[in-house]
PDB file of N, CA and C in Angstrom:
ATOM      1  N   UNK A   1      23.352  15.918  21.036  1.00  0.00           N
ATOM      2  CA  UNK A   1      22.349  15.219  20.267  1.00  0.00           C
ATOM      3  C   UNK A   1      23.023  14.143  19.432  1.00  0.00           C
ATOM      4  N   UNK A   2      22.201  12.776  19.129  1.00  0.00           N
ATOM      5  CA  UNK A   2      22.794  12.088  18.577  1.00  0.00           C
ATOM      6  C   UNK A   2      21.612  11.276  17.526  1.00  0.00           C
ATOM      7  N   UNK A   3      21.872  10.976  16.262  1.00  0.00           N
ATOM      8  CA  UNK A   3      20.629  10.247  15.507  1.00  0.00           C
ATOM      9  C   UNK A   3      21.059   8.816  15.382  1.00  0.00           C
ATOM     10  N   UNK A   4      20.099   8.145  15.479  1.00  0.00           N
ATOM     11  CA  UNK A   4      20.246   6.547  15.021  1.00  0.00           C
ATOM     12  C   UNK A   4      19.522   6.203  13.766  1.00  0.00           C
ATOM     13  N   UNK A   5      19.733   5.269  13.101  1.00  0.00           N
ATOM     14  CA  UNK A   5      19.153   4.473  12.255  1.00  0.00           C
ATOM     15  C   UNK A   5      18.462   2.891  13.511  1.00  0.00           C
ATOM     16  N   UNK A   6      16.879   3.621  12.738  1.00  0.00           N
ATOM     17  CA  UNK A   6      16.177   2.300  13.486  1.00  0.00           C
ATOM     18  C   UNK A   6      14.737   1.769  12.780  1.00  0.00           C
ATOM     19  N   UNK A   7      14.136   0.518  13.208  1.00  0.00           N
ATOM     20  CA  UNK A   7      13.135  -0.284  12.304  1.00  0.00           C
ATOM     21  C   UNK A   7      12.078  -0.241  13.264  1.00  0.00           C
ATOM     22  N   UNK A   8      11.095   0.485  12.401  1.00  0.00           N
ATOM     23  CA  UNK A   8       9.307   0.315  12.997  1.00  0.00           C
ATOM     24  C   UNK A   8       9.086  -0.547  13.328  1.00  0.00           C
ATOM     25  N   UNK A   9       8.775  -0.810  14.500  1.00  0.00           N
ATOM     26  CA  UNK A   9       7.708  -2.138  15.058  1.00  0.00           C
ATOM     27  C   UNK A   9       6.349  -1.668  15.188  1.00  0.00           C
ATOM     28  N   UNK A  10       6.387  -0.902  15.577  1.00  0.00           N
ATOM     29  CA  UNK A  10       4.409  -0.752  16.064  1.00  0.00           C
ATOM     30  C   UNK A  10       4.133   0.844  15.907  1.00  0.00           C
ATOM     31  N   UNK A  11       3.142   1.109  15.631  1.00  0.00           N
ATOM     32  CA  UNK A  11       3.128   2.164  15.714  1.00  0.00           C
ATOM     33  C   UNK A  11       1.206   3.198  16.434  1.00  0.00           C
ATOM     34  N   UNK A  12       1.179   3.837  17.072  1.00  0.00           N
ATOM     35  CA  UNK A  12      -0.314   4.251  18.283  1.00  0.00           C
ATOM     36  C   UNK A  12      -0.221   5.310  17.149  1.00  0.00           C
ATOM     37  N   UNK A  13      -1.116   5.513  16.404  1.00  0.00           N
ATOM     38  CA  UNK A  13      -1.863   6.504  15.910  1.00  0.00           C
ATOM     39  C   UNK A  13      -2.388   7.465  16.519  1.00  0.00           C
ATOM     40  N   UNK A  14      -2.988   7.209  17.350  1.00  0.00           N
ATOM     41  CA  UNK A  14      -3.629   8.245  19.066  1.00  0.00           C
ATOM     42  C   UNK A  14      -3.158   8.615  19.702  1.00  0.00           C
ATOM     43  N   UNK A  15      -1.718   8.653  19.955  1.00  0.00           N
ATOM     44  CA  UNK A  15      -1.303   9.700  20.515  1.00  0.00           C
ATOM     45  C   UNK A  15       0.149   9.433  19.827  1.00  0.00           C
ATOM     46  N   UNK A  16       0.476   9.278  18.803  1.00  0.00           N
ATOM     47  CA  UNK A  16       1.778   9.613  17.761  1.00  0.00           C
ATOM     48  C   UNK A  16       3.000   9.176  18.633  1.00  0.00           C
ATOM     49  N   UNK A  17       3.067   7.955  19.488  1.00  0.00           N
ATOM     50  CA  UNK A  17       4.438   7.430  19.588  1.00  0.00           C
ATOM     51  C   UNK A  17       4.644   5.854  18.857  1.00  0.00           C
ATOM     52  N   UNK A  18       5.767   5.261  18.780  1.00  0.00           N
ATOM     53  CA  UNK A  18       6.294   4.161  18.434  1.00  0.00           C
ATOM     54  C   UNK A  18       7.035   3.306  19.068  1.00  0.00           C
ATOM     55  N   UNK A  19       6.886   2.145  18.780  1.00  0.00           N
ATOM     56  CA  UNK A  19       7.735   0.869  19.533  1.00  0.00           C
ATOM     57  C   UNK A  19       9.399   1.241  18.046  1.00  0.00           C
ATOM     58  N   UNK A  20      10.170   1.049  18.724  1.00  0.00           N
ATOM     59  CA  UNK A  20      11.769   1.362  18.048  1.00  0.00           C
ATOM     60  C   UNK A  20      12.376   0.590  18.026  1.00  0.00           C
ATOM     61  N   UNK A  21      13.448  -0.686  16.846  1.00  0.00           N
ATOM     62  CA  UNK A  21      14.318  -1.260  17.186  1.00  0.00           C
ATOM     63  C   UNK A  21      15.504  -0.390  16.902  1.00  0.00           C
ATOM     64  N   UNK A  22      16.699  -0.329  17.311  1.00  0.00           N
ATOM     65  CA  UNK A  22      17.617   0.693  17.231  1.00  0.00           C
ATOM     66  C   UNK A  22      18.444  -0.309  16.366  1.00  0.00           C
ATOM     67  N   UNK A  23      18.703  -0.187  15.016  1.00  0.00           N
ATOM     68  CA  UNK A  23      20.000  -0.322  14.851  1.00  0.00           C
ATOM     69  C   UNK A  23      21.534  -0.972  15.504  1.00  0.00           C
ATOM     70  N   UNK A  24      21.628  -2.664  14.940  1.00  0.00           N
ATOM     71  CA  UNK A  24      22.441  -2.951  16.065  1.00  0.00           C
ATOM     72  C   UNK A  24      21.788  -3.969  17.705  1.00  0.00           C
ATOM     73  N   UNK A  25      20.879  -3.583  17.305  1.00  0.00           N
ATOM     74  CA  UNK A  25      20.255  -3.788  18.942  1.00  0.00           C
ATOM     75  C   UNK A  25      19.016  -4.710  18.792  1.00  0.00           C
ATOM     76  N   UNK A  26      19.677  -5.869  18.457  1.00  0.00           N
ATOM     77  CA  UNK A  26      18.620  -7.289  17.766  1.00  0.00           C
ATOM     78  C   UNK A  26      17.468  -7.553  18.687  1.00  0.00           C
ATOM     79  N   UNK A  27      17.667  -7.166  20.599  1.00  0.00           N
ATOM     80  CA  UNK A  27      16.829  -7.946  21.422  1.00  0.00           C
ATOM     81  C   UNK A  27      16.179  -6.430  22.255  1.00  0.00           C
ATOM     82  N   UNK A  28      16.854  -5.776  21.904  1.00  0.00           N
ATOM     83  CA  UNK A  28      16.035  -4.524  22.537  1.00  0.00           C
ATOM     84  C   UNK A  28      15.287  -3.396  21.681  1.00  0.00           C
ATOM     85  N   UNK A  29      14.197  -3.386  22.249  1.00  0.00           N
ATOM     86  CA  UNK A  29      12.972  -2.343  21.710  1.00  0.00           C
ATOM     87  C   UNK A  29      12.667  -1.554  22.552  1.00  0.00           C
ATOM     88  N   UNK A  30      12.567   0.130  22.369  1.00  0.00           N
ATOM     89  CA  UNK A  30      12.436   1.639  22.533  1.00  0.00           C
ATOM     90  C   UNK A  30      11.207   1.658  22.600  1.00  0.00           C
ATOM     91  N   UNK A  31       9.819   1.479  23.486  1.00  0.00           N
ATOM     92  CA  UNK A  31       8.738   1.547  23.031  1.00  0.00           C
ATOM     93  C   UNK A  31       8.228   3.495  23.456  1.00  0.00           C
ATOM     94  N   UNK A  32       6.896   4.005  23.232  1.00  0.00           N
ATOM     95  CA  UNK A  32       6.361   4.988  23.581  1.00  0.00           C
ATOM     96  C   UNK A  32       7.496   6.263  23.107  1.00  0.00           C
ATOM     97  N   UNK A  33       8.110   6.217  21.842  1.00  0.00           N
ATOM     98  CA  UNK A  33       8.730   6.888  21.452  1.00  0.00           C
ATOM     99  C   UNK A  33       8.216   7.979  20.734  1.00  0.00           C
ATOM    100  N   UNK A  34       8.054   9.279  21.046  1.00  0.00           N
ATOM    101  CA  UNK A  34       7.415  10.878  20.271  1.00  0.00           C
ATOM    102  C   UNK A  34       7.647  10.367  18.873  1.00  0.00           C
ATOM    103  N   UNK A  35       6.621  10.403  18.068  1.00  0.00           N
ATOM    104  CA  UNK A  35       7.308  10.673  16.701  1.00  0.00           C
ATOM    105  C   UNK A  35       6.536  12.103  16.282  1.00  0.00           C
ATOM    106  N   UNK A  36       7.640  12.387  15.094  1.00  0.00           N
ATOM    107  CA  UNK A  36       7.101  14.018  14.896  1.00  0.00           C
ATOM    108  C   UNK A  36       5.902  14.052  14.104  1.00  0.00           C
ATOM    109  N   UNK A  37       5.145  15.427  13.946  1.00  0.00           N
ATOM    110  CA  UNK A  37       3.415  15.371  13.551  1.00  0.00           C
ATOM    111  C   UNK A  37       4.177  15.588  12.476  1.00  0.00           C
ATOM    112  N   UNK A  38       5.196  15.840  11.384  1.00  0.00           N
ATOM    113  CA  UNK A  38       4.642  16.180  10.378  1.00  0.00           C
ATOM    114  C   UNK A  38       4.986  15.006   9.644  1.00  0.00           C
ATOM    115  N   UNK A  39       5.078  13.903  10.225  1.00  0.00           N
ATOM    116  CA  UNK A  39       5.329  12.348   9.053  1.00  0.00           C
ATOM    117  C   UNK A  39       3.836  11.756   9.210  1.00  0.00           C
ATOM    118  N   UNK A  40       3.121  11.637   8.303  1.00  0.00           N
ATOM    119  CA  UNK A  40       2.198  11.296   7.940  1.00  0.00           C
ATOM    120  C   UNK A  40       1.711   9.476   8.510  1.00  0.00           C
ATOM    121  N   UNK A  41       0.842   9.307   9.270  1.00  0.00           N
ATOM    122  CA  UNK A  41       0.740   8.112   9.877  1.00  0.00           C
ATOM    123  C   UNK A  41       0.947   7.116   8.955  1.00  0.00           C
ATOM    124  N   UNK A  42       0.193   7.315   7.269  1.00  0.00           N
ATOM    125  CA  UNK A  42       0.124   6.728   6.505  1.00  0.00           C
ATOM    126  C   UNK A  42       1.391   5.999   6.134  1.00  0.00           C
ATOM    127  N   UNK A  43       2.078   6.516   6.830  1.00  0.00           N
ATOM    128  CA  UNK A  43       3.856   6.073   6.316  1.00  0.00           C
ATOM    129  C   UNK A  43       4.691   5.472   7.408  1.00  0.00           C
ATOM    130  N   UNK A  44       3.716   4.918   8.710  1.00  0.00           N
ATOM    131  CA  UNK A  44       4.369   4.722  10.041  1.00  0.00           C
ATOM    132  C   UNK A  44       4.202   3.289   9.444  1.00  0.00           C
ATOM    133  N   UNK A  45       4.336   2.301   8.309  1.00  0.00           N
ATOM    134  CA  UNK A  45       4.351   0.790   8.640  1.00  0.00           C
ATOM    135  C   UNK A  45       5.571   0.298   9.008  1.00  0.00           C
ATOM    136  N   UNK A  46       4.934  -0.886   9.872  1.00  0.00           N
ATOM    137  CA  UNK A  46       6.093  -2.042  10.617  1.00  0.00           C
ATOM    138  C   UNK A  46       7.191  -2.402   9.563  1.00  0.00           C
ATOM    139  N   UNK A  47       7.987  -2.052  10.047  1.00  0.00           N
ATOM    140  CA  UNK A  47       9.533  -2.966   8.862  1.00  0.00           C
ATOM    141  C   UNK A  47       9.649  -1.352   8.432  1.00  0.00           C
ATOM    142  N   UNK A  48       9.743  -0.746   8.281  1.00  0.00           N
ATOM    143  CA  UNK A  48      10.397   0.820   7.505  1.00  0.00           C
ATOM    144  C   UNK A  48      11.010   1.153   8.575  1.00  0.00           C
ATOM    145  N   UNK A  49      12.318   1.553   7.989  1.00  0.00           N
ATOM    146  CA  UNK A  49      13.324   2.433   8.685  1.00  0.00           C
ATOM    147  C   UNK A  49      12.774   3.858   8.827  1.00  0.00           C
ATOM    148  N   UNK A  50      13.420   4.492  10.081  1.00  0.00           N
ATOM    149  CA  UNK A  50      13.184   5.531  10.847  1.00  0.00           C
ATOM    150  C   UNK A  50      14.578   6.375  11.209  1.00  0.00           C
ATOM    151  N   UNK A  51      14.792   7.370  11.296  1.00  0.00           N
ATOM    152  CA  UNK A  51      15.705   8.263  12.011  1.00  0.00           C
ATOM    153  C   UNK A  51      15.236   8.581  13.422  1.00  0.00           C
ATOM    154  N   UNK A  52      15.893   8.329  14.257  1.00  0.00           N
ATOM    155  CA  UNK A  52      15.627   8.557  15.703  1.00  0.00           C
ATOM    156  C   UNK A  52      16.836   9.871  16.555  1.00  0.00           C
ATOM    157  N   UNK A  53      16.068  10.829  16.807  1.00  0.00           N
ATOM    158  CA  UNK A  53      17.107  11.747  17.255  1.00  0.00           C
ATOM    159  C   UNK A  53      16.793  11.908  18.400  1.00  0.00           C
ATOM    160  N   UNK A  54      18.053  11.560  19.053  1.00  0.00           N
ATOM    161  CA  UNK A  54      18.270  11.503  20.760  1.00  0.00           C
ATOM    162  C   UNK A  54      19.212  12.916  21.379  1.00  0.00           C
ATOM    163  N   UNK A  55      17.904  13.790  22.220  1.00  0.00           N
ATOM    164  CA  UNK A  55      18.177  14.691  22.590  1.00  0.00           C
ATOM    165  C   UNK A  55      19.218  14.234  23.875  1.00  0.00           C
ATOM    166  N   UNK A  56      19.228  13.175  24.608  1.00  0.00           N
ATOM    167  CA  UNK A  56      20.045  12.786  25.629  1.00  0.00           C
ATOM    168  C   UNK A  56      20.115  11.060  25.320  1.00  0.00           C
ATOM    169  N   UNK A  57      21.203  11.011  24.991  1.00  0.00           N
ATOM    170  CA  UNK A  57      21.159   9.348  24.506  1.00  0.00           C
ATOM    171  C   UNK A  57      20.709   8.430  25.680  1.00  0.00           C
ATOM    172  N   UNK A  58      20.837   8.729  27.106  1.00  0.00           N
ATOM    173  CA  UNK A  58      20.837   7.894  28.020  1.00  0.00           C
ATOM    174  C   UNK A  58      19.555   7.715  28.693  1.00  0.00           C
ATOM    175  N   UNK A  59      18.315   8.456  27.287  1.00  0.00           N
ATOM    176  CA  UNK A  59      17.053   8.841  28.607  1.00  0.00           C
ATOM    177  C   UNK A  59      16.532   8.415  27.123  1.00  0.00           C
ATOM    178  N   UNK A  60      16.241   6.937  26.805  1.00  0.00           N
ATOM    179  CA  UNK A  60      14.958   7.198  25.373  1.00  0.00           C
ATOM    180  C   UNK A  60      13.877   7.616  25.636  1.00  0.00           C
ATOM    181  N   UNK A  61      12.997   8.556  26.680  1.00  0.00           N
ATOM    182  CA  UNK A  61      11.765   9.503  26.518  1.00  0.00           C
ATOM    183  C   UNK A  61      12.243  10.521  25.887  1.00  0.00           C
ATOM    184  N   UNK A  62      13.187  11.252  25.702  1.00  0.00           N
ATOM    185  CA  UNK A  62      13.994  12.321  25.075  1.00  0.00           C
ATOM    186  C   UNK A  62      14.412  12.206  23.625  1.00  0.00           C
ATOM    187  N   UNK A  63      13.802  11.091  22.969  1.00  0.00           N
ATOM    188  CA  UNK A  63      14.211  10.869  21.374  1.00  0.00           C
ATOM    189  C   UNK A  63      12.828  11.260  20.970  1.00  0.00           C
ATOM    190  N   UNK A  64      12.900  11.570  19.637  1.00  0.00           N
ATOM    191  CA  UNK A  64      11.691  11.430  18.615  1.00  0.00           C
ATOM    192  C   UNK A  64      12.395  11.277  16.993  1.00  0.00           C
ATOM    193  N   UNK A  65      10.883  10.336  16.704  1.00  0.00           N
ATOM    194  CA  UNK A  65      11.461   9.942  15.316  1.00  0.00           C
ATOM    195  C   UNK A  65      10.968  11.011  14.312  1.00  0.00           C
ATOM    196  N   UNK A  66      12.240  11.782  13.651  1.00  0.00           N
ATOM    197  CA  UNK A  66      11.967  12.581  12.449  1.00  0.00           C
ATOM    198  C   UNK A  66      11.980  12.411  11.017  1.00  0.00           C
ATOM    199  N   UNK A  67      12.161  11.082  11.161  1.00  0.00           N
ATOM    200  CA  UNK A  67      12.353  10.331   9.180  1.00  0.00           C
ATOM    201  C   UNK A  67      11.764   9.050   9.403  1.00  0.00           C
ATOM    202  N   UNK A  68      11.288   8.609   8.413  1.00  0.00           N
ATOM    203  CA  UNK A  68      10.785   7.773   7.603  1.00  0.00           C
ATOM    204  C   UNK A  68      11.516   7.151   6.374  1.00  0.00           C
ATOM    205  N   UNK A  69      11.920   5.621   6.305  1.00  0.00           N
ATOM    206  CA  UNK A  69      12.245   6.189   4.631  1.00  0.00           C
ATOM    207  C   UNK A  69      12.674   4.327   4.503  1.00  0.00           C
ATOM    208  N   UNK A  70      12.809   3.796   2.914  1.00  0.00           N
ATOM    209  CA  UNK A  70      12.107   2.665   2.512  1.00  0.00           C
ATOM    210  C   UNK A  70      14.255   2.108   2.620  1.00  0.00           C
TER     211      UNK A  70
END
């Protein structure tokens, strides 16, 4: 397992995934990313950093975001 530091782009309320910029990674975006139920949507805005934990770094369907934070 491995965590990143990464920046909200978008975020689907309806079924709780996210568009991801990773840290580092100016031109590439992680979209349809799990984020976990217990972070409150209210707190999914664009531009806030995220913790992204990658159960297999080489497969991003296998990450979900477990932090939030300003």
């Amino acid at each position: 397992m491995r965590m990143k530091k990464g920046e909200l782009r978008n975020f689907n309320s309806g079924n709780y995934t996210a568009t991801v910029r990773i840290s580092g990674s100016y031109k590439v975006y992680l979209e349809d990313i799990t984020v976990a139920r217990n972070l409150p949507s209210a707190e999914m805005i664009t531009g806030r950093k995220v913790a992204v934990l990658f159960f297999d770094e080489y497969s991003p369907k296998e990450a979900v975001i477990v932090a939030v934070y300003s």
